[in-house]
Structures are given as C-alpha cells and as structure tokens.
PDB file of N, CA and C in Angstrom:
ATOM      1  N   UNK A   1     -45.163  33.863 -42.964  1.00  0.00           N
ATOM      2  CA  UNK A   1     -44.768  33.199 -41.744  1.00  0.00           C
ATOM      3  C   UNK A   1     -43.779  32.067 -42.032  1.00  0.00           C
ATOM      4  N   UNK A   2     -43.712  31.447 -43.163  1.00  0.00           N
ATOM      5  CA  UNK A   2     -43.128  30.526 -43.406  1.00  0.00           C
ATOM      6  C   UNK A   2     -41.965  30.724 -43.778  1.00  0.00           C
ATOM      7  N   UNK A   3     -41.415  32.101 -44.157  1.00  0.00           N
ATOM      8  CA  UNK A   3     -40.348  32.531 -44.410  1.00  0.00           C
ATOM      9  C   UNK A   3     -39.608  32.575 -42.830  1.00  0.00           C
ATOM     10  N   UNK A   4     -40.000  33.654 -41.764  1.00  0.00           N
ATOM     11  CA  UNK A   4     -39.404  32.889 -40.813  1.00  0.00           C
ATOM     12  C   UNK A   4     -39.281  31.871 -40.146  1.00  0.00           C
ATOM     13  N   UNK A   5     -40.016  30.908 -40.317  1.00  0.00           N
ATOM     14  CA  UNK A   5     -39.738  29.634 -39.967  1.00  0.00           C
ATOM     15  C   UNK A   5     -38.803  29.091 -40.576  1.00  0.00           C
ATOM     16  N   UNK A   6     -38.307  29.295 -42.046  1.00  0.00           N
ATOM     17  CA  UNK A   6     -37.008  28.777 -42.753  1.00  0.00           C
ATOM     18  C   UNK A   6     -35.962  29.867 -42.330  1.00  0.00           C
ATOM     19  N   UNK A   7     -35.897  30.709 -42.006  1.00  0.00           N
ATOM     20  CA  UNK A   7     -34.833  31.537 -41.339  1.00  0.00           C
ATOM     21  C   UNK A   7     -34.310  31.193 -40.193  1.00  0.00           C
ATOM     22  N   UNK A   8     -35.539  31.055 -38.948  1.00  0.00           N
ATOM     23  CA  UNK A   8     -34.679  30.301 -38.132  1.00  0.00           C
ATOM     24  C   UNK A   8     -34.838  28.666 -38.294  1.00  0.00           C
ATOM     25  N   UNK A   9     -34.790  28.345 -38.812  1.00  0.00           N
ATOM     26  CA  UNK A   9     -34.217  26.676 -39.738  1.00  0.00           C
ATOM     27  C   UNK A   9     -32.822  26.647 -40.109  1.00  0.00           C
ATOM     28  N   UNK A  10     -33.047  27.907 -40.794  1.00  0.00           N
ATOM     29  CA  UNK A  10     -31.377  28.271 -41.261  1.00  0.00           C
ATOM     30  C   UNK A  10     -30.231  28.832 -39.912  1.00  0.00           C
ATOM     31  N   UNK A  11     -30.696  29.870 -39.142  1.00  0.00           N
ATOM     32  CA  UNK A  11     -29.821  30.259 -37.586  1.00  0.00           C
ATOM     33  C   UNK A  11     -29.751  28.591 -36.996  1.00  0.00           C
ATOM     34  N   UNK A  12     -30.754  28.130 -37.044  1.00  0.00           N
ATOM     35  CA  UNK A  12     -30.222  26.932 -36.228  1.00  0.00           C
ATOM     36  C   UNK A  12     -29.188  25.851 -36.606  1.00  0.00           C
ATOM     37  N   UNK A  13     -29.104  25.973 -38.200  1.00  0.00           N
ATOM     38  CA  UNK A  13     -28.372  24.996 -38.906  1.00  0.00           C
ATOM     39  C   UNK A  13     -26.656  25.223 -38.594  1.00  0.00           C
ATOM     40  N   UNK A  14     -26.558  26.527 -38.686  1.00  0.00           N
ATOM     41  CA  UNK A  14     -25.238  27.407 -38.570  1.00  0.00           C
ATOM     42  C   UNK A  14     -25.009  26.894 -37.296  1.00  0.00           C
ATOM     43  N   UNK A  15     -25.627  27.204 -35.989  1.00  0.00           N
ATOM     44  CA  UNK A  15     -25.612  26.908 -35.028  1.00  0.00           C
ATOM     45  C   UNK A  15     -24.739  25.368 -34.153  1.00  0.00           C
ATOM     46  N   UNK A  16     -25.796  24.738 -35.349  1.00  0.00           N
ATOM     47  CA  UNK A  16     -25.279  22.953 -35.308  1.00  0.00           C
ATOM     48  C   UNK A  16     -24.061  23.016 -35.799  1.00  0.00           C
ATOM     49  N   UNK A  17     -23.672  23.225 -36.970  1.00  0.00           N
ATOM     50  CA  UNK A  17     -22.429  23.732 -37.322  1.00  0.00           C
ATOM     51  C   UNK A  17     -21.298  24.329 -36.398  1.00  0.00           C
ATOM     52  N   UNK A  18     -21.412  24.994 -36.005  1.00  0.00           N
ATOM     53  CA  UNK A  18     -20.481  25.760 -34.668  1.00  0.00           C
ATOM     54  C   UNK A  18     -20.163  24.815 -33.548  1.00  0.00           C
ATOM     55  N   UNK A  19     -21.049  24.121 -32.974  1.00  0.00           N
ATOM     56  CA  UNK A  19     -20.877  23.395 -31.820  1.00  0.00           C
ATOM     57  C   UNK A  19     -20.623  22.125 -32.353  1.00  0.00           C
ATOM     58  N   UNK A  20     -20.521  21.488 -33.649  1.00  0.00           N
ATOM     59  CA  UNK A  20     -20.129  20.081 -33.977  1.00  0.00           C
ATOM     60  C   UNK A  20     -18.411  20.616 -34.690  1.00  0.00           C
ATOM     61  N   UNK A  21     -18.281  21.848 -34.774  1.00  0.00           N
ATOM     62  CA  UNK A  21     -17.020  22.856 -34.782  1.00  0.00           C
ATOM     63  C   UNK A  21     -16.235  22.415 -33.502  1.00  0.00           C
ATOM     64  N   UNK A  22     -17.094  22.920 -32.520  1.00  0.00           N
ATOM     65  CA  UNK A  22     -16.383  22.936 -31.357  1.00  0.00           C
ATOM     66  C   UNK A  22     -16.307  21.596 -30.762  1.00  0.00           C
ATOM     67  N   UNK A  23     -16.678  21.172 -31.263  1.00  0.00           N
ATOM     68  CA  UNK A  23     -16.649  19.023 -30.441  1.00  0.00           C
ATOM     69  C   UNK A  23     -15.003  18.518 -31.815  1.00  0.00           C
ATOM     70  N   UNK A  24     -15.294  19.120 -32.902  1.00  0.00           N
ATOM     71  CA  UNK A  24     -14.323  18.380 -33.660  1.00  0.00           C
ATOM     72  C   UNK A  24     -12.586  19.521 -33.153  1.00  0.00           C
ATOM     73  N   UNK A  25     -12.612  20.567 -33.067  1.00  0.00           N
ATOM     74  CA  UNK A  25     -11.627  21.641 -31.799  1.00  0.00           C
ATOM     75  C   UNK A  25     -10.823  20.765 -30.575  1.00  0.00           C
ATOM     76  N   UNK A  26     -11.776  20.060 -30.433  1.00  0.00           N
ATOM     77  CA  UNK A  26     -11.930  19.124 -28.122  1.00  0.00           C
ATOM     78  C   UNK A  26     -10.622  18.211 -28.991  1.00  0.00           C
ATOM     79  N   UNK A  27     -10.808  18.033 -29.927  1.00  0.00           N
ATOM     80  CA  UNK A  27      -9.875  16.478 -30.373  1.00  0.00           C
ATOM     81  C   UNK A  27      -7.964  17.118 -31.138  1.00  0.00           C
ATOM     82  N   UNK A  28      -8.197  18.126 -30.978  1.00  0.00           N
ATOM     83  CA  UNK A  28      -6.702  18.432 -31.323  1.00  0.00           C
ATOM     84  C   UNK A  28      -5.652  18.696 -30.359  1.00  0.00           C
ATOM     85  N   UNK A  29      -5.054  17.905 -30.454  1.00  0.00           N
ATOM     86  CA  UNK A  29      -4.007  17.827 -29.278  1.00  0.00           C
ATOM     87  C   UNK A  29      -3.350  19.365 -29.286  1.00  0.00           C
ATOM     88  N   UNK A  30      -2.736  19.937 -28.553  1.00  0.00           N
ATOM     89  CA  UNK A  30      -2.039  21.006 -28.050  1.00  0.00           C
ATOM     90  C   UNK A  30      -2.815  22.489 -28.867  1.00  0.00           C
ATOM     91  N   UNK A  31      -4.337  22.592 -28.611  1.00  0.00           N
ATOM     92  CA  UNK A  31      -4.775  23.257 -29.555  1.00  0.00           C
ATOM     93  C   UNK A  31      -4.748  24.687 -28.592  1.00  0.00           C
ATOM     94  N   UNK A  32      -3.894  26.021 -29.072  1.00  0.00           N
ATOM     95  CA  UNK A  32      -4.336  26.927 -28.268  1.00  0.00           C
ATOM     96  C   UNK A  32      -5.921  27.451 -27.919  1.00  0.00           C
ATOM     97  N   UNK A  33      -6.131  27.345 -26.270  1.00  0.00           N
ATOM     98  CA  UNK A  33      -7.316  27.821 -26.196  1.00  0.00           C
ATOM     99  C   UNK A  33      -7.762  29.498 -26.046  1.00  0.00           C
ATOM    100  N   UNK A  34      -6.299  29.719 -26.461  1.00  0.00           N
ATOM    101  CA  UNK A  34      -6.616  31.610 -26.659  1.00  0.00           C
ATOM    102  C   UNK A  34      -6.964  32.249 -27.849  1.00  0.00           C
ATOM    103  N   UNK A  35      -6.179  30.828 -28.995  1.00  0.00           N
ATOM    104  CA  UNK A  35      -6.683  31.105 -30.728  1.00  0.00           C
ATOM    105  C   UNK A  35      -7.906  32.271 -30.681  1.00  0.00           C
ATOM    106  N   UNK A  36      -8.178  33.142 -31.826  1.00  0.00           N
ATOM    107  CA  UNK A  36      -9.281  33.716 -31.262  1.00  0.00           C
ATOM    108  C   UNK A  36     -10.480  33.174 -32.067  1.00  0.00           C
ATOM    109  N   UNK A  37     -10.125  32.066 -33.264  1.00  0.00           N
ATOM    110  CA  UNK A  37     -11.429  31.399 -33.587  1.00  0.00           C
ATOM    111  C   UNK A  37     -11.888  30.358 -32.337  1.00  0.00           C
ATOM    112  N   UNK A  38     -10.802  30.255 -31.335  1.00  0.00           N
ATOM    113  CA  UNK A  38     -11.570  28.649 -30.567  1.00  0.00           C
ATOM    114  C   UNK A  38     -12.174  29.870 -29.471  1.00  0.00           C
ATOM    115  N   UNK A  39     -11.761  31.014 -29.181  1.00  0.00           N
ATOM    116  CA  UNK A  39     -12.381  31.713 -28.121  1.00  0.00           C
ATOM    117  C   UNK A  39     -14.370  32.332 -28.906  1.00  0.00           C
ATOM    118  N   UNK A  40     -13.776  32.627 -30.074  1.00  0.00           N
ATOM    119  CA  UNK A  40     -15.294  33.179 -30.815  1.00  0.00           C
ATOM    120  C   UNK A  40     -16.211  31.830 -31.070  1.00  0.00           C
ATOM    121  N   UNK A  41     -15.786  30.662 -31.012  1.00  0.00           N
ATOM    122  CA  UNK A  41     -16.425  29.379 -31.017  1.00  0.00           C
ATOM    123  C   UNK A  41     -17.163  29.297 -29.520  1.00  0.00           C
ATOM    124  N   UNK A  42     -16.224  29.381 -28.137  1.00  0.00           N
ATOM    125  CA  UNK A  42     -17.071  29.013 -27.445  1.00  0.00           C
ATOM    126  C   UNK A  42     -17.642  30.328 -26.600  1.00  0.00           C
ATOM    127  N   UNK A  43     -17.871  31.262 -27.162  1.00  0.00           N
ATOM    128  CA  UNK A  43     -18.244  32.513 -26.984  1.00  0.00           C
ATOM    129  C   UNK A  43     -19.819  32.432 -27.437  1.00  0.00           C
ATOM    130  N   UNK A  44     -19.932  31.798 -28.602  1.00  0.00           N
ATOM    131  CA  UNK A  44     -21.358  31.443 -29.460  1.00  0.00           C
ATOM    132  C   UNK A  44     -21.700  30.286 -28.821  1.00  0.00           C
ATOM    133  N   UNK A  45     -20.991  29.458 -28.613  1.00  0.00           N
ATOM    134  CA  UNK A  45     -21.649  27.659 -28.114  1.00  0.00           C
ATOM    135  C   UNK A  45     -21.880  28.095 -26.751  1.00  0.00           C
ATOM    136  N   UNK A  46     -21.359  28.383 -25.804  1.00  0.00           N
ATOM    137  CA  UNK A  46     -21.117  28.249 -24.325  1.00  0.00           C
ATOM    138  C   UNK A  46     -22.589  28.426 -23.684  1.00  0.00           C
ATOM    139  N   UNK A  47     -23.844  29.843 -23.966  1.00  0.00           N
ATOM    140  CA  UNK A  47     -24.733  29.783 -23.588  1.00  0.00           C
ATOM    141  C   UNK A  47     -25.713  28.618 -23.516  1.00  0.00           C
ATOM    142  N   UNK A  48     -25.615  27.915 -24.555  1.00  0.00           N
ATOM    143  CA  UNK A  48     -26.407  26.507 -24.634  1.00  0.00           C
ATOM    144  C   UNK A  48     -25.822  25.141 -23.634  1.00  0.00           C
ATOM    145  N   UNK A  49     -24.565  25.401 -24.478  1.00  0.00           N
ATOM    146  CA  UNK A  49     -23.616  24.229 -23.910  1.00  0.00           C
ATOM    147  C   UNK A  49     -23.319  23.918 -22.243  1.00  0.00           C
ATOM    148  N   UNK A  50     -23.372  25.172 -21.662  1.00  0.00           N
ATOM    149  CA  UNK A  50     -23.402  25.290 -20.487  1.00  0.00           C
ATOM    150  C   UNK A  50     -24.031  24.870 -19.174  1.00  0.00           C
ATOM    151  N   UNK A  51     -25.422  25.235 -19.501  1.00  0.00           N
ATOM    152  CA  UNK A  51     -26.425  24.607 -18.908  1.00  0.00           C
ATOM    153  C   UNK A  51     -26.654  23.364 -19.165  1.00  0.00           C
ATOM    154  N   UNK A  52     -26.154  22.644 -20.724  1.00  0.00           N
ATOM    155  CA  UNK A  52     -26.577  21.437 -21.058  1.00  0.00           C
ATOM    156  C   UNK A  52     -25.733  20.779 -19.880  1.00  0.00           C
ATOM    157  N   UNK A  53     -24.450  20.989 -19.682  1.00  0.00           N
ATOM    158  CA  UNK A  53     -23.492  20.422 -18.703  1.00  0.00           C
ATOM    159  C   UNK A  53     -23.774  20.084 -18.167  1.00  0.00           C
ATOM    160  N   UNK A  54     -24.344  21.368 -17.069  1.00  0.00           N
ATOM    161  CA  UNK A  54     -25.071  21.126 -15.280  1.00  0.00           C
ATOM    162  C   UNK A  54     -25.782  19.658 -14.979  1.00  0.00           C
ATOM    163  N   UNK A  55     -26.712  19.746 -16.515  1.00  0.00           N
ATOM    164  CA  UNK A  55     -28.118  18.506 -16.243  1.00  0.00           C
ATOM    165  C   UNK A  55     -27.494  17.723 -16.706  1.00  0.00           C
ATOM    166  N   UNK A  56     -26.260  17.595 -17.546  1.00  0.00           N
ATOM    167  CA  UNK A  56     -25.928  16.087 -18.001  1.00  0.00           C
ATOM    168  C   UNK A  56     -24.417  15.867 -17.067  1.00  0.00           C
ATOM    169  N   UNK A  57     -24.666  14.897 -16.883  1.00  0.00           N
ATOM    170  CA  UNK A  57     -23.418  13.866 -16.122  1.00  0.00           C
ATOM    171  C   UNK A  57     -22.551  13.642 -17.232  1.00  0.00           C
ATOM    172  N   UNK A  58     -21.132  14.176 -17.351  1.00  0.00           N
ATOM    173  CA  UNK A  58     -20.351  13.262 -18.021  1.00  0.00           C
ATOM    174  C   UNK A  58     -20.305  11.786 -17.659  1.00  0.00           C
ATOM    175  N   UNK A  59     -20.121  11.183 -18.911  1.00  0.00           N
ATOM    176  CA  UNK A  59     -19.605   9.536 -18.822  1.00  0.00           C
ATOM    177  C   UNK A  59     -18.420   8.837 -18.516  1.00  0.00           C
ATOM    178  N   UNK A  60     -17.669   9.060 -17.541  1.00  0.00           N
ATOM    179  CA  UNK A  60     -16.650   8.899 -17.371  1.00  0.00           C
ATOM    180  C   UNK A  60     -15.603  10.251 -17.624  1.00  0.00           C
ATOM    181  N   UNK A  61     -15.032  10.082 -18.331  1.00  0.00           N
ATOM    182  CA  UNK A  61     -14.278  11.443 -18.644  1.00  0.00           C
ATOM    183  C   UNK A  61     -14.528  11.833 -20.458  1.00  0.00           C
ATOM    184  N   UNK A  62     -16.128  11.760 -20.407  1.00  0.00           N
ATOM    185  CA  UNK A  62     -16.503  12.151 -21.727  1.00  0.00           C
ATOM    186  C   UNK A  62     -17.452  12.608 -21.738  1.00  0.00           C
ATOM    187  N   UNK A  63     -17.720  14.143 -21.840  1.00  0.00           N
ATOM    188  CA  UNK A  63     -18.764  15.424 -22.406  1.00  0.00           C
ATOM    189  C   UNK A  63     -19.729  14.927 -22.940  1.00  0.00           C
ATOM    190  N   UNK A  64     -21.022  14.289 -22.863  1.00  0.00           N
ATOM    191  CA  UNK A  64     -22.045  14.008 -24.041  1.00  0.00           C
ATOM    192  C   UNK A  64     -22.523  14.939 -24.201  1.00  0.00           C
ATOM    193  N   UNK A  65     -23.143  16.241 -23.520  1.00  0.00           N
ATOM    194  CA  UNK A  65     -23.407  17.235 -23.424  1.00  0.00           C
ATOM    195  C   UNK A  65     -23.875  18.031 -25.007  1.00  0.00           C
ATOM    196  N   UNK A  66     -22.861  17.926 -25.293  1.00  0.00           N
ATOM    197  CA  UNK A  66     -22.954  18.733 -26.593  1.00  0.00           C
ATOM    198  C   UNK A  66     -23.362  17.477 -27.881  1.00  0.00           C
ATOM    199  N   UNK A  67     -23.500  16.204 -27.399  1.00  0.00           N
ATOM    200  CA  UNK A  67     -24.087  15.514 -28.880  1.00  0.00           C
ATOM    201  C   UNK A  67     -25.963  15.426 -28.249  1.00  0.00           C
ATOM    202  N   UNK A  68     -25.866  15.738 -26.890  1.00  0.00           N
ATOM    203  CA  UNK A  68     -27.353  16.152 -26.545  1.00  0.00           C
ATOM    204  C   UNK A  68     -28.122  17.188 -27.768  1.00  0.00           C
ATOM    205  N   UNK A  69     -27.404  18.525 -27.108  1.00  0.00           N
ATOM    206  CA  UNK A  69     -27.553  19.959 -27.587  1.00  0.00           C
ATOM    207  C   UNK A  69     -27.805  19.454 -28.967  1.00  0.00           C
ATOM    208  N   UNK A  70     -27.118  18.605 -29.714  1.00  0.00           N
ATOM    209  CA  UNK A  70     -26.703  18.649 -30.706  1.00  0.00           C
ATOM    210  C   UNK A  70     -28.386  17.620 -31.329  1.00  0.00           C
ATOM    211  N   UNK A  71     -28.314  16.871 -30.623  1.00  0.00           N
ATOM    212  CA  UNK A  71     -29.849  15.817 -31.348  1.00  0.00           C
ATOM    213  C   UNK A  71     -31.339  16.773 -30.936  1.00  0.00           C
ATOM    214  N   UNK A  72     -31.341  17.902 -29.808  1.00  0.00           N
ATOM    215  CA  UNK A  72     -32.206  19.128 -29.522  1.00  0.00           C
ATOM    216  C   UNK A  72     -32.746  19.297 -30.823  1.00  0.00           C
ATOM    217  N   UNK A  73     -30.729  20.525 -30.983  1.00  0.00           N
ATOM    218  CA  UNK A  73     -31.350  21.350 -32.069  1.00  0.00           C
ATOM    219  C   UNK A  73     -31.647  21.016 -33.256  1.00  0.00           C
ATOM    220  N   UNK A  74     -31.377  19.891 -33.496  1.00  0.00           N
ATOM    221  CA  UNK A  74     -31.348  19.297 -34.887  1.00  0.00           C
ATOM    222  C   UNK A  74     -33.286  18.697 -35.030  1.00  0.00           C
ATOM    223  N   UNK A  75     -34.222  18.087 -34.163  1.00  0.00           N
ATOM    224  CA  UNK A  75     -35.257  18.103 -33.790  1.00  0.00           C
ATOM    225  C   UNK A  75     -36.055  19.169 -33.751  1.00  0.00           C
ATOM    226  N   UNK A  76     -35.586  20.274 -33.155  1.00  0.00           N
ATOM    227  CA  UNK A  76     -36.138  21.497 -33.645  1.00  0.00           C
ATOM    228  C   UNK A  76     -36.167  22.102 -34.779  1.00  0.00           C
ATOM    229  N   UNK A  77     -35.005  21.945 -35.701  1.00  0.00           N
ATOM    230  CA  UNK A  77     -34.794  22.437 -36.787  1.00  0.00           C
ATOM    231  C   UNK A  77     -35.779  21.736 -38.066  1.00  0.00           C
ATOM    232  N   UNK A  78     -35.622  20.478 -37.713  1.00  0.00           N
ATOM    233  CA  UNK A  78     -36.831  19.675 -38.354  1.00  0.00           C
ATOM    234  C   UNK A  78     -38.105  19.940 -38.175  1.00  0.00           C
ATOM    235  N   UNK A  79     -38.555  20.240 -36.777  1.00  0.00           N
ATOM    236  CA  UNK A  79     -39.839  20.676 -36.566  1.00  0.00           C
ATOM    237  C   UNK A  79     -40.028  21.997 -37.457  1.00  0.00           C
ATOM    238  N   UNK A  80     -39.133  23.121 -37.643  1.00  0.00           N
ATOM    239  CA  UNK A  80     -39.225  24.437 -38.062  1.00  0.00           C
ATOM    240  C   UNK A  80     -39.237  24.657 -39.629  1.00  0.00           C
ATOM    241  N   UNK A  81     -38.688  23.305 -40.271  1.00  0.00           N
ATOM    242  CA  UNK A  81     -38.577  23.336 -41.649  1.00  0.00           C
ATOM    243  C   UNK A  81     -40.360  22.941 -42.207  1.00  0.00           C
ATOM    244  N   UNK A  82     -41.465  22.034 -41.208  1.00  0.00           N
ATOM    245  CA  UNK A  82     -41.515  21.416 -41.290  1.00  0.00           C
ATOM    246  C   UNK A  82     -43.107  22.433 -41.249  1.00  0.00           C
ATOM    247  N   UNK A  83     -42.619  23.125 -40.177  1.00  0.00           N
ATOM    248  CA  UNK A  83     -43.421  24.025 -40.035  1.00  0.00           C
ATOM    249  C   UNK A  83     -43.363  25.240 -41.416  1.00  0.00           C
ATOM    250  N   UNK A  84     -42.163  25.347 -41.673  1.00  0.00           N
ATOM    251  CA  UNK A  84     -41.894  26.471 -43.195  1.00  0.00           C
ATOM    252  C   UNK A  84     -42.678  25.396 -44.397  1.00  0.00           C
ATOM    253  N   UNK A  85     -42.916  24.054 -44.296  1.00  0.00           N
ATOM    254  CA  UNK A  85     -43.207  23.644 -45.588  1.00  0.00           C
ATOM    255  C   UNK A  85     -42.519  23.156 -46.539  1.00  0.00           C
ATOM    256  N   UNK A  86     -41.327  22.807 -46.043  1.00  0.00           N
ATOM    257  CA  UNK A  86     -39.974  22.372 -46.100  1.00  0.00           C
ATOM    258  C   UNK A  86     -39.622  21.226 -46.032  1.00  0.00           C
ATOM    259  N   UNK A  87     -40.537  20.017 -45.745  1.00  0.00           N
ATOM    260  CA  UNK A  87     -40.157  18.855 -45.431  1.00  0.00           C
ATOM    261  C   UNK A  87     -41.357  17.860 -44.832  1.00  0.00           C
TER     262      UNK A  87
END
C-alpha cells in the first residue's frame, strides 16, 4: 500500500511542477498562446485550475488561484508521503 501512496506522491509532484510551469509561462511577455507546449500545459493544469478560479476572487488584476492549487497539492502530497512512510 505504501508503494501507492509514494506513486501518487510522485503524480502529484509532477503535477506541482506543471502548474508552477504554467504561473512561470503568465510572465513572458509576447508568449505565443498556440505554442503547443503552452497549449499541452494548460490542457493538464486547466481541470484543477479552473474551478480553483470560480471560488477564488482575483486580487486586483492578479490570479492567486493557482498559488492556492498550488499550497492544496503540495499538503496533500505531504499527507501521502507521510502516509507511504516517507516523512
């Protein structure tokens, strides 16, 4: 059992990875949004990220959204390592 619990420890890590991908993407000026790594980026992020939106209010004209998502999964991932025996 503890093996999948470090497996998805590990899907979630990748995960965090991708969407702190896609927050460091938001900051390049004239970045095509047809590229097909920024389209396969928010192709993987968007299901999470999405809904995080709805419930969170931007701050002015700034997304927290995704450093939400982002302190979630990272809490979970700890819980799951933690649960593998891992930490």
């Amino acid at each position: 059992m503890s093996v999948l619990f470090t497996l998805l420890a590990l899907l979630l890590q990748v995960y965090i990875f991708a969407i702190f991908a896609r927050i460091l993407l938001t900051w390049i000026p004239n970045l095509d949004p047809y590229h097909p790594a920024v389209q396969m980026l928010a192709r993987i992020t968007d299901p999470v990220l999405e809904p995080a939106r709805q419930v969170i209010p931007p701050i002015g004209m700034i997304d927290i959204s995704p450093i939400v998502v982002l302190l979630v999964l990272s809490f979970i991932q700890r819980f799951l390592e933690q649960l593998a025996g891992g930490g």
